[in-house]
C-alpha atoms as a PDB file:
ATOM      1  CA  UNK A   1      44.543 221.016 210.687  1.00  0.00           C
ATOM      2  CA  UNK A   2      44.527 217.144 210.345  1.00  0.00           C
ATOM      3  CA  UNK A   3      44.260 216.079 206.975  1.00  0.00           C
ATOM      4  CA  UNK A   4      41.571 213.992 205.993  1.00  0.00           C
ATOM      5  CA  UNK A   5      42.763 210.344 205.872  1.00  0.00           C
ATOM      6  CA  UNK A   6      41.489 209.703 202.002  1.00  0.00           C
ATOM      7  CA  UNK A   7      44.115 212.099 200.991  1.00  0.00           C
ATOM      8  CA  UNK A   8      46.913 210.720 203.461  1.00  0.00           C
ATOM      9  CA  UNK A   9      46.147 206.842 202.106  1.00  0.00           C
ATOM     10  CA  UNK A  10      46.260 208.599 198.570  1.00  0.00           C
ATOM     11  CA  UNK A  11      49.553 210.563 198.822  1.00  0.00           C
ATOM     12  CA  UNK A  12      51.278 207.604 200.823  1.00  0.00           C
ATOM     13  CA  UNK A  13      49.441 205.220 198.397  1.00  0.00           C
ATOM     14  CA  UNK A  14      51.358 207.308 195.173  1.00  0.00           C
ATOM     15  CA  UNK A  15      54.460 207.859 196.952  1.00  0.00           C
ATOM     16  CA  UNK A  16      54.348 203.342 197.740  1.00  0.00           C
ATOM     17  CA  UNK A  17      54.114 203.708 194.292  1.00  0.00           C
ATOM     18  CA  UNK A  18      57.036 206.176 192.738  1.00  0.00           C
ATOM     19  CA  UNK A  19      59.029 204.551 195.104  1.00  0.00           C
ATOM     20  CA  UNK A  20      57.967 200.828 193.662  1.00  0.00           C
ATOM     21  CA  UNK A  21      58.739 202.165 189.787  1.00  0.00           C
ATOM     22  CA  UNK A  22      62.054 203.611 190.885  1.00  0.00           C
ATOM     23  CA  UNK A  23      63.104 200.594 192.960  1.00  0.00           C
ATOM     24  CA  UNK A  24      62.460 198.350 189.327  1.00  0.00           C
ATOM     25  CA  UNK A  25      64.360 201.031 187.270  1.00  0.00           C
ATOM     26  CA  UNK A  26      67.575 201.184 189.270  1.00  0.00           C
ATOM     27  CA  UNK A  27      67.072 197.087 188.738  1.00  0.00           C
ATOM     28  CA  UNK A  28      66.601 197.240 185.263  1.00  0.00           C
ATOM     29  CA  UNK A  29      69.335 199.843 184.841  1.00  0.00           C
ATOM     30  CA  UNK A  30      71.908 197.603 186.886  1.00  0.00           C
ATOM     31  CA  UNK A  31      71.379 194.552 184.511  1.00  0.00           C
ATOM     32  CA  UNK A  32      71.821 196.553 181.630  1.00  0.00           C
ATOM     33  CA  UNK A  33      75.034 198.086 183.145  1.00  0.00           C
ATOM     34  CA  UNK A  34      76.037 194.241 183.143  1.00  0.00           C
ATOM     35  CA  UNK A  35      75.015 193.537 179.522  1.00  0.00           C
ATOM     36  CA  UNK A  36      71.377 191.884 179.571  1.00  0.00           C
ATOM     37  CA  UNK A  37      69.657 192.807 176.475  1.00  0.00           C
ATOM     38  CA  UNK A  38      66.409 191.993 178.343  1.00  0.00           C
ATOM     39  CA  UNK A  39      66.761 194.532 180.727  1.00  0.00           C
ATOM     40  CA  UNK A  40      67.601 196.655 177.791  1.00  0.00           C
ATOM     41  CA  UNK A  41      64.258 195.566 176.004  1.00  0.00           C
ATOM     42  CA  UNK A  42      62.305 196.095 179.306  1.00  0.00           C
ATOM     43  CA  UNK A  43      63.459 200.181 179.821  1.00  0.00           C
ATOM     44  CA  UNK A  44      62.132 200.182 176.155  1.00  0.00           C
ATOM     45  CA  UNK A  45      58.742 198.859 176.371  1.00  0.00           C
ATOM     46  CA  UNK A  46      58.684 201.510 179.742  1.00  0.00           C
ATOM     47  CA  UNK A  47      59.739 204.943 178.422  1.00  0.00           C
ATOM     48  CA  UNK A  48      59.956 204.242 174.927  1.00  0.00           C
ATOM     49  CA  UNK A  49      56.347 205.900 174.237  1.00  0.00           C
ATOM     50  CA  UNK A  50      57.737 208.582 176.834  1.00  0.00           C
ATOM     51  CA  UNK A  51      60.857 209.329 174.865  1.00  0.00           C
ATOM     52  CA  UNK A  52      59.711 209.326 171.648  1.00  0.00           C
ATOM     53  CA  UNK A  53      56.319 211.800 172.699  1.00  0.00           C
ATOM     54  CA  UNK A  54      59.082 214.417 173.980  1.00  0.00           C
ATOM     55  CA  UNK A  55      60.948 213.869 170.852  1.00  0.00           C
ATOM     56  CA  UNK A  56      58.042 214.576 168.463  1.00  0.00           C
ATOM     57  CA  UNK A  57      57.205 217.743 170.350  1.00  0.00           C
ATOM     58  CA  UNK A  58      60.317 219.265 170.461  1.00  0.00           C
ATOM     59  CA  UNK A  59      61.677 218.059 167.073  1.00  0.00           C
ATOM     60  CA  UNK A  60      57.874 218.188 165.391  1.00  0.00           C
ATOM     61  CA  UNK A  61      59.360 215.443 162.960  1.00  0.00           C
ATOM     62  CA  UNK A  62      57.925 212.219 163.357  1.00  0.00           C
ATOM     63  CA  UNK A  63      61.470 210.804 161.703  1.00  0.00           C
ATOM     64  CA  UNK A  64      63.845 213.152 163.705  1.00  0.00           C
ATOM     65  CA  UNK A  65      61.751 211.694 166.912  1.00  0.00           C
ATOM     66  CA  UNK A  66      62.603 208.311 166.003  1.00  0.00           C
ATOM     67  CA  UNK A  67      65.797 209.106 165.411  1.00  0.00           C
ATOM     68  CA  UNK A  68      66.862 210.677 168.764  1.00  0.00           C
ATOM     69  CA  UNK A  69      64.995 208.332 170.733  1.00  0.00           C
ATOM     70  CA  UNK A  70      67.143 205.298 169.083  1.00  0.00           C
ATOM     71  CA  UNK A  71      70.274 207.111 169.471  1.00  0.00           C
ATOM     72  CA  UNK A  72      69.124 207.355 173.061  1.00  0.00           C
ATOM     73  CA  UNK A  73      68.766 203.546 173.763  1.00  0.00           C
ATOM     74  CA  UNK A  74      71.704 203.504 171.653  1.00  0.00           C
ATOM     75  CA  UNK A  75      73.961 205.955 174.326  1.00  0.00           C
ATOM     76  CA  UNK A  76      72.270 204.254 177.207  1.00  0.00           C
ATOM     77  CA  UNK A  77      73.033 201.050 175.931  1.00  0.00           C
ATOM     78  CA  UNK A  78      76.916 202.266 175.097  1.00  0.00           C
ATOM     79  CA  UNK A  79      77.367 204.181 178.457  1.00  0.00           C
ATOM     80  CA  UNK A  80      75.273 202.955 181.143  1.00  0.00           C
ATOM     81  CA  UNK A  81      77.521 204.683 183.647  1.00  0.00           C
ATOM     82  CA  UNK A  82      76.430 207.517 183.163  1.00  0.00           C
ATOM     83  CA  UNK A  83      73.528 207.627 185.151  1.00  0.00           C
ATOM     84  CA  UNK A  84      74.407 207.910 188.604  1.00  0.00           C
ATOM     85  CA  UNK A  85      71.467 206.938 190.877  1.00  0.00           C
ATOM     86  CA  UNK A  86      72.574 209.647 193.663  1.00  0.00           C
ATOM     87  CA  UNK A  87      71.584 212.578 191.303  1.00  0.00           C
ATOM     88  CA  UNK A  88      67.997 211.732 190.666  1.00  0.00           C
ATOM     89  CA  UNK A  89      65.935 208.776 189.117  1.00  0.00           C
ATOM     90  CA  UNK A  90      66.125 207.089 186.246  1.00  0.00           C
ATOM     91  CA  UNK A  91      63.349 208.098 184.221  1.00  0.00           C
ATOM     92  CA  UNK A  92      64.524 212.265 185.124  1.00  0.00           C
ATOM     93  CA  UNK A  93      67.721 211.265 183.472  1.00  0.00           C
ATOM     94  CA  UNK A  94      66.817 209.492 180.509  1.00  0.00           C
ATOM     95  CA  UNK A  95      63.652 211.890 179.255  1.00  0.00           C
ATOM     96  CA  UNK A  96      66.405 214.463 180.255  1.00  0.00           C
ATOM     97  CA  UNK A  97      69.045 212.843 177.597  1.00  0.00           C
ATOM     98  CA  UNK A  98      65.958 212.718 175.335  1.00  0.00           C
ATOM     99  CA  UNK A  99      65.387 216.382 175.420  1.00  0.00           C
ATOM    100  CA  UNK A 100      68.928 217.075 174.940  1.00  0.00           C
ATOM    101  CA  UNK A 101      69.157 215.407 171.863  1.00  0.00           C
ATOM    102  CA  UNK A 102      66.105 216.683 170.265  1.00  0.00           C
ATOM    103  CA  UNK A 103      67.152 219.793 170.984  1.00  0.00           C
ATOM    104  CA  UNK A 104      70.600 219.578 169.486  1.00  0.00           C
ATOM    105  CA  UNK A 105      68.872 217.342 166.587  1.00  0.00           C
ATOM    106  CA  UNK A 106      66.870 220.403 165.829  1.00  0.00           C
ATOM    107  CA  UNK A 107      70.133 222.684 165.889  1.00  0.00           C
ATOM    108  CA  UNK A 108      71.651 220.160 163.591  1.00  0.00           C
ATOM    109  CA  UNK A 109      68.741 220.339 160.882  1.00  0.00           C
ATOM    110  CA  UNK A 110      69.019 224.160 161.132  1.00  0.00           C
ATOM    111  CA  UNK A 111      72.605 224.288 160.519  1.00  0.00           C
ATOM    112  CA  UNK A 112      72.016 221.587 157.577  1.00  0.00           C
ATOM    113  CA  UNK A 113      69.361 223.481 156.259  1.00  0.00           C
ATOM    114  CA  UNK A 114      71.252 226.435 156.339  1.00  0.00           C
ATOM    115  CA  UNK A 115      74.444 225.021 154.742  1.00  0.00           C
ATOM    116  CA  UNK A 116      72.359 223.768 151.731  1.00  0.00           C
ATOM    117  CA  UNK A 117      70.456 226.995 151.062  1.00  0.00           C
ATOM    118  CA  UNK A 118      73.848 228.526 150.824  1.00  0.00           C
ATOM    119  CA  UNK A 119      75.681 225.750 148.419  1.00  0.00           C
ATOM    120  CA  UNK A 120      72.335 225.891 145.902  1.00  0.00           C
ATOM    121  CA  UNK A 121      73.641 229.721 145.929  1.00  0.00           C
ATOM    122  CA  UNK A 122      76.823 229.270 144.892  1.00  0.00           C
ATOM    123  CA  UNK A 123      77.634 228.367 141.186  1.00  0.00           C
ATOM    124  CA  UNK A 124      81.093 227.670 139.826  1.00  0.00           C
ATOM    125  CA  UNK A 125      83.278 230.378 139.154  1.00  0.00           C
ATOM    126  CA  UNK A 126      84.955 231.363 136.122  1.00  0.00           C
ATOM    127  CA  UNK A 127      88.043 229.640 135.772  1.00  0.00           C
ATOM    128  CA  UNK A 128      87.768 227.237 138.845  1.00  0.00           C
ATOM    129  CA  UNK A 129      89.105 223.670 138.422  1.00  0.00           C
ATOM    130  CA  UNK A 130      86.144 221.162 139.056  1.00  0.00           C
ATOM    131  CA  UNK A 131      88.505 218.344 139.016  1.00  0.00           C
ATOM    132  CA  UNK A 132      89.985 219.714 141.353  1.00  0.00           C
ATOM    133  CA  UNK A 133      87.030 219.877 143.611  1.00  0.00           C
ATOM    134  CA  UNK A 134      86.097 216.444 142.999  1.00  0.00           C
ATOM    135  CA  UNK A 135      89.472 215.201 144.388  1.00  0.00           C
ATOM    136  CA  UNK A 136      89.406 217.645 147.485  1.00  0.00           C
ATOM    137  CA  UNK A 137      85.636 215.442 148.064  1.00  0.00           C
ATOM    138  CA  UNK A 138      87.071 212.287 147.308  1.00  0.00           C
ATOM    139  CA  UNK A 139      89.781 212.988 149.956  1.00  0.00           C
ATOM    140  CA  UNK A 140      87.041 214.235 152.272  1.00  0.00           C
ATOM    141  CA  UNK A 141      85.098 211.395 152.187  1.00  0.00           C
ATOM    142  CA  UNK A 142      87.949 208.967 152.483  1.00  0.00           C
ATOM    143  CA  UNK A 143      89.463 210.882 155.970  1.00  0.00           C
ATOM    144  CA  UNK A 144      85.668 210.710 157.201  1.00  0.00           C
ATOM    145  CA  UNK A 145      85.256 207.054 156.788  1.00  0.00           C
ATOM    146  CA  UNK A 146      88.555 206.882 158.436  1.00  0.00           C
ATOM    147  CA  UNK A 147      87.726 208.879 161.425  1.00  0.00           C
ATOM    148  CA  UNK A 148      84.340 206.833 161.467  1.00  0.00           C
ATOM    149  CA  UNK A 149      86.262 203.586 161.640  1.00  0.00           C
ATOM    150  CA  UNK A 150      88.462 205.310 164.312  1.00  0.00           C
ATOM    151  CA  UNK A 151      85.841 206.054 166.656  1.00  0.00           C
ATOM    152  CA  UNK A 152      84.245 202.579 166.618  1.00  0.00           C
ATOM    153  CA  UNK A 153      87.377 201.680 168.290  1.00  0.00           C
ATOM    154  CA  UNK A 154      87.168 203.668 171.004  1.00  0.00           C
ATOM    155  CA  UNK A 155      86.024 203.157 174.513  1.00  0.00           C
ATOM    156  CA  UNK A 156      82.201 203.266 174.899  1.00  0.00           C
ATOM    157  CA  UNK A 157      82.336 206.250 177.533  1.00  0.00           C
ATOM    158  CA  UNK A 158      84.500 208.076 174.967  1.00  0.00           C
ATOM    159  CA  UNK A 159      83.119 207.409 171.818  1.00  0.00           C
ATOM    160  CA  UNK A 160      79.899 209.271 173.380  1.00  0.00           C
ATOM    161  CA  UNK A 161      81.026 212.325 174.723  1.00  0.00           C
ATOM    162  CA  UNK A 162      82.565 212.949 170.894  1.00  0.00           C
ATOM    163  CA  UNK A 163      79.453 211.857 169.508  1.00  0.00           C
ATOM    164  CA  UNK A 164      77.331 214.157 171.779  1.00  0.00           C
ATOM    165  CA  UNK A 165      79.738 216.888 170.596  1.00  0.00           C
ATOM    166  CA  UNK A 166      80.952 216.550 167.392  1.00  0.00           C
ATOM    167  CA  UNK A 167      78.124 215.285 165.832  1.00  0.00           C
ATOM    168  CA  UNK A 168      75.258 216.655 168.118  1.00  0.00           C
ATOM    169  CA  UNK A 169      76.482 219.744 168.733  1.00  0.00           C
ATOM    170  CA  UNK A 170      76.368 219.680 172.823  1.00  0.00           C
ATOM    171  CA  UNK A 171      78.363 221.701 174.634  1.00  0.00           C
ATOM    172  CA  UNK A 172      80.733 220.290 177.504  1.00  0.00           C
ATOM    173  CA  UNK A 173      78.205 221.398 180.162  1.00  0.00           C
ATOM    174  CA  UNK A 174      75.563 219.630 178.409  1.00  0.00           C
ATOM    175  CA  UNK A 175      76.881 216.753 177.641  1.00  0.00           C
ATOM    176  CA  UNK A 176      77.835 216.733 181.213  1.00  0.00           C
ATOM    177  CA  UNK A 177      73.917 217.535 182.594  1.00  0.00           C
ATOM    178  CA  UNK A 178      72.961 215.202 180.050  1.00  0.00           C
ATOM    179  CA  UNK A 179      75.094 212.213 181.260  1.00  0.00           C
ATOM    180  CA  UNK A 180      75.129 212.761 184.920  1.00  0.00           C
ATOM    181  CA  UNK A 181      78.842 213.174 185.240  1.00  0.00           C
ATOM    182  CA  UNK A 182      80.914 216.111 186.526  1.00  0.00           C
ATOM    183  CA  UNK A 183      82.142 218.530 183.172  1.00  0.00           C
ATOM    184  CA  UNK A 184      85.595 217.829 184.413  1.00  0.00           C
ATOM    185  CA  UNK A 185      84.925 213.866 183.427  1.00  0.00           C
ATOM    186  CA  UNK A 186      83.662 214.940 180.357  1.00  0.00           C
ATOM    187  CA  UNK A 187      86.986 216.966 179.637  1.00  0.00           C
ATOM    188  CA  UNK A 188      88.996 213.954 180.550  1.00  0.00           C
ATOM    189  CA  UNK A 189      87.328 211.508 178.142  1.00  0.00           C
ATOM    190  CA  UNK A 190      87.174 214.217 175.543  1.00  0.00           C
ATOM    191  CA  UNK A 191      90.950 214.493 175.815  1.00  0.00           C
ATOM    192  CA  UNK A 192      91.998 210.970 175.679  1.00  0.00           C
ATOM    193  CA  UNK A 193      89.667 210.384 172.602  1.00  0.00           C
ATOM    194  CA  UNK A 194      90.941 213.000 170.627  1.00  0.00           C
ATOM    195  CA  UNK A 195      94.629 211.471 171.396  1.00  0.00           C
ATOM    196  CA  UNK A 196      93.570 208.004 170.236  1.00  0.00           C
ATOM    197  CA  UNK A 197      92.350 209.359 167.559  1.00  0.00           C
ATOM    198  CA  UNK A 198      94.884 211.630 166.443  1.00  0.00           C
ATOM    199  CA  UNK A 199      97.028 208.504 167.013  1.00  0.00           C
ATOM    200  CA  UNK A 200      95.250 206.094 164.785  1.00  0.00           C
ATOM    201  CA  UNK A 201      94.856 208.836 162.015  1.00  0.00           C
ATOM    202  CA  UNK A 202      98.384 209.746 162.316  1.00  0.00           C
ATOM    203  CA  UNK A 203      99.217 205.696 161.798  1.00  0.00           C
ATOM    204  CA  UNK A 204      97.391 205.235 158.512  1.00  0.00           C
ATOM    205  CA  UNK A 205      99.092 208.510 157.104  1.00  0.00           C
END
């Protein structure tokens, strides 16, 4: 049967369309890859509202949707690369990278609520050494701050997959789904960050 032509003009009409918006983001996305901050701005002001609606729904924090959709601008703007045009569009990838984060930003809370419910458990016990204690934080906070420092000096590509993992809690696979980028790439950049940093740490001591 011959379709009626008011809903061939509309489909073709939608599809001029999805094509038009796609066309614009693979634009937008190649000027950020070469460092304009307007192109940057411009993805914003598109999925920004996007991102941070998914965010609030899966997080159900208006502050924990905030944060992961910055830290989502923030690992596009890092690591362009790693959204590769052949594997889908842009805006699949990105709200994809947004969901992935809330999710492991929700994980993250739990395991941070979790740990604190626990410590306002615990009192001291007799005979323990609270000086001691304070030192071993001391000496914790002083290794994080380097290991901070150390990761600012990686490679942008790098410094993300540890951040996705260490800090967010992602798995391999999903930082690789996440990013766009075979799990073996992942591995790779996982490896040679935790050398460089084992390197730098391994300087200062």
């Amino acid at each position: 049967m011959e379709e009626p032509a008011v809903v061939t003009r509309g489909l073709t009409k939608r599809y001029g369309d999805l094509v038009a918006v796609d066309h614009l983001d693979l634009e937008l996305h190649r000027r950020v890859a070469a460092g304009e901050r307007e192109a940057f701005e411009a993805l914003y002001r598109r999925y920004g509202a996007a991102a941070y609606g998914l965010a609030r729904r899966v997080t159900g924090q208006e502050a924990l949707a905030q944060e992961v959709v910055q830290d989502a601008f923030l690992a596009l703007w890092r690591a362009p690369e790693a959204y590769d045009p052949s594997r889908g569009t842009f805006r699949s990838f990105f709200l994809s990278l947004v969901h992935h984060r809330a999710v492991d930003t929700v994980r993250r809370e739990e395991r941070l609520r979790r740990r604190a419910e626990r410590a306002s458990n615990l009192e001291p016990s007799a005979g323990e050494d609270v000086a001691e204690g304070v030192v071993d934080e001391a000496d914790l906070a002083h290794r994080r701050k380097r290991v901070l420092e150390a990761l600012g000096d990686l490679p942008p590509e790098q410094r993300l997959v540890l951040e996705m993992a260490y800090f967010g809690g992602a798995t391999q696979a999903r930082i690789a789904e996440a990013l766009g980028i075979p799990i073996g790439t992942v591995k790779t950049r996982t490896l040679a960050a935790m050398r460089k940093l084992r390197r730098a740490l391994e300087e200062e001591a």
